[in-house]
Protein backbone atom coordinates (compact mmCIF):
# COMPACT_ATOMS: atom_id res chain seq x y z
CA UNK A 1 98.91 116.19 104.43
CA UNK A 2 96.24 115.02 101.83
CA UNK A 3 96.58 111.94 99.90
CA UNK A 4 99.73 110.68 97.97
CA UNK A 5 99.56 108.63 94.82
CA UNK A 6 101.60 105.30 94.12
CA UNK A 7 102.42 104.69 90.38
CA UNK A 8 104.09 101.62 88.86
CA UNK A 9 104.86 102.79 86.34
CA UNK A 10 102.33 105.20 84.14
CA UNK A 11 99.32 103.68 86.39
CA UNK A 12 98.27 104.69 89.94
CA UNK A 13 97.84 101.79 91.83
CA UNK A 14 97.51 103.13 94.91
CA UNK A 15 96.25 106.01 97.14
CA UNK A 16 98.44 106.44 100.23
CA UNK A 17 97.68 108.42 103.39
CA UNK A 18 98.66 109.19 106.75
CA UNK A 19 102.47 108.98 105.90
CA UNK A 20 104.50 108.78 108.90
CA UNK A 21 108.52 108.79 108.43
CA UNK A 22 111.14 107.02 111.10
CA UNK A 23 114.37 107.74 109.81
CA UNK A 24 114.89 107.12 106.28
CA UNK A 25 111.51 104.86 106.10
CA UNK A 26 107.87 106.06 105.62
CA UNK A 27 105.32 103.93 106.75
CA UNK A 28 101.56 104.72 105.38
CA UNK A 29 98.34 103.45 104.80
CA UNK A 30 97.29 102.05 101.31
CA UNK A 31 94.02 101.56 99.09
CA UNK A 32 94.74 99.67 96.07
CA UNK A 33 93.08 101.30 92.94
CA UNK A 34 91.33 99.45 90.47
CA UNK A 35 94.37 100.12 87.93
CA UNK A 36 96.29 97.59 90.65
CA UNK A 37 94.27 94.94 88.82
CA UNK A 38 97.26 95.74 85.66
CA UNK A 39 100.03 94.46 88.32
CA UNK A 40 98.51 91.64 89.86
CA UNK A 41 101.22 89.46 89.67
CA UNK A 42 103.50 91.77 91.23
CA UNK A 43 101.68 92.46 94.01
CA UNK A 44 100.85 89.29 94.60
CA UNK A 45 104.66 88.27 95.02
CA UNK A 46 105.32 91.44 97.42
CA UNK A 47 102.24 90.52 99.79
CA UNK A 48 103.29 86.88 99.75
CA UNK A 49 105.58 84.81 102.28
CA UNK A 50 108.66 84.49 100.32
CA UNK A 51 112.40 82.71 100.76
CA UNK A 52 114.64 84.39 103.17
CA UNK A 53 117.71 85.32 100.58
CA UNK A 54 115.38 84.36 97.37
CA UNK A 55 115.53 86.75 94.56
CA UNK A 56 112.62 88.28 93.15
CA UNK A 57 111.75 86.15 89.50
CA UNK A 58 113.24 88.77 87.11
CA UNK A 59 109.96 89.10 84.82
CA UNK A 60 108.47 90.86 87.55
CA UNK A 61 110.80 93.92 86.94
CA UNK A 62 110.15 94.68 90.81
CA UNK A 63 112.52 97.20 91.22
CA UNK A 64 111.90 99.70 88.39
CA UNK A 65 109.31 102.43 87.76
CA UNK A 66 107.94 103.08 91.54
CA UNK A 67 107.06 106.74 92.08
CA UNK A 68 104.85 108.81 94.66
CA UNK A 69 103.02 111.81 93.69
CA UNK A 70 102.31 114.68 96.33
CA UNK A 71 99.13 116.84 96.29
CA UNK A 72 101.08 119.22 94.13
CA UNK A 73 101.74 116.99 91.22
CA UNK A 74 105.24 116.24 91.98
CA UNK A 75 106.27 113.07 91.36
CA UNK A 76 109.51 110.94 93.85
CA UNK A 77 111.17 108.21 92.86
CA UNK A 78 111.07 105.53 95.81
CA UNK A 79 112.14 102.19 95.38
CA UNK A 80 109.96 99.19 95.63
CA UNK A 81 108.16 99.40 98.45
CA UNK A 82 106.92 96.50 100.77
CA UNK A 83 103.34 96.34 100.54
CA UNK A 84 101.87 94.25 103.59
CA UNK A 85 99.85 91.09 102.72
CA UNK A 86 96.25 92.82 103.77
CA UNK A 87 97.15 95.51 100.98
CA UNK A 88 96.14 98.17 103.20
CA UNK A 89 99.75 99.23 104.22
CA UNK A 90 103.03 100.21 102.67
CA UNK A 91 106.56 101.57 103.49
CA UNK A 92 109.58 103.12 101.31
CA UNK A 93 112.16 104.92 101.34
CA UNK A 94 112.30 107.92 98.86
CA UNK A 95 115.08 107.71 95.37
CA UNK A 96 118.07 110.20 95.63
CA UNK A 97 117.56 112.78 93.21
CA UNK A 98 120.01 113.50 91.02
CA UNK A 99 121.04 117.30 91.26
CA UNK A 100 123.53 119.24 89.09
C-alpha cells in the first residue's frame, strides 16, 4: 500500500505509511508535514501526558475534521487519532459512513 494522507481539516498534516489494522484499530507510521506547523497546539496536547478522565480544553476542537486520504484520492473520516509523543506514530479507527 503506498502512502496515506492525514488532514485536519483542509491541511495535510501528515503522511502515514505502513498501516497495519488489529481489529477495529490501525496502527501506522507518521511524518508530520510542514502544514502540521497550522495545528501546533493540538498536537501538542495529543503527544502530551495528560489527566486520566480530563477532558480535552474545548478550543482545541479535537474531535472534528480528521480524515485519511488513500492513494486514490478518497478521503475516510476517522476520529481523532492518538498521535504518540515522538510524532512518528499514529492509530485510529475509521468513521462509519453513512449509506442510504
Amino acid at each position: 500500500m503506498k502512502s496515506l494522507k492525514l488532514y485536519r481539516g483542509a491541511d495535510v498534516i501528515g503522511i502515514v505509511s505502513d498501516p497495519a489494522q488489529e481489529g477495529p484499530q490501525i496502527t501506522a507510521d507518521l511524518k508530520l508535514t510542514p502544514a502540521a506547523a497550522n495545528h501546533k497546539e493540538l498536537l501538542d496536547y495529543m503527544m502530551s501526558k495528560k489527566v486520566r478522565g480530563q477532558d480535552p480544553p474545548e478550543s482545541l476542537n479535537l474531535w472534528e475534521d480528521w480524515f485519511i486520504e488513500d492513494e486514490n484520492g478518497v478521503k475516510r473520516g476517522i476520529f481523532a487519532p492518538a498521535i504518540y509523543p515522538d510524532a512518528k506514530f499514529i492509530s485510529w479507527r475509521w468513521r462509519r459512513t453513512e449509506t442510504n
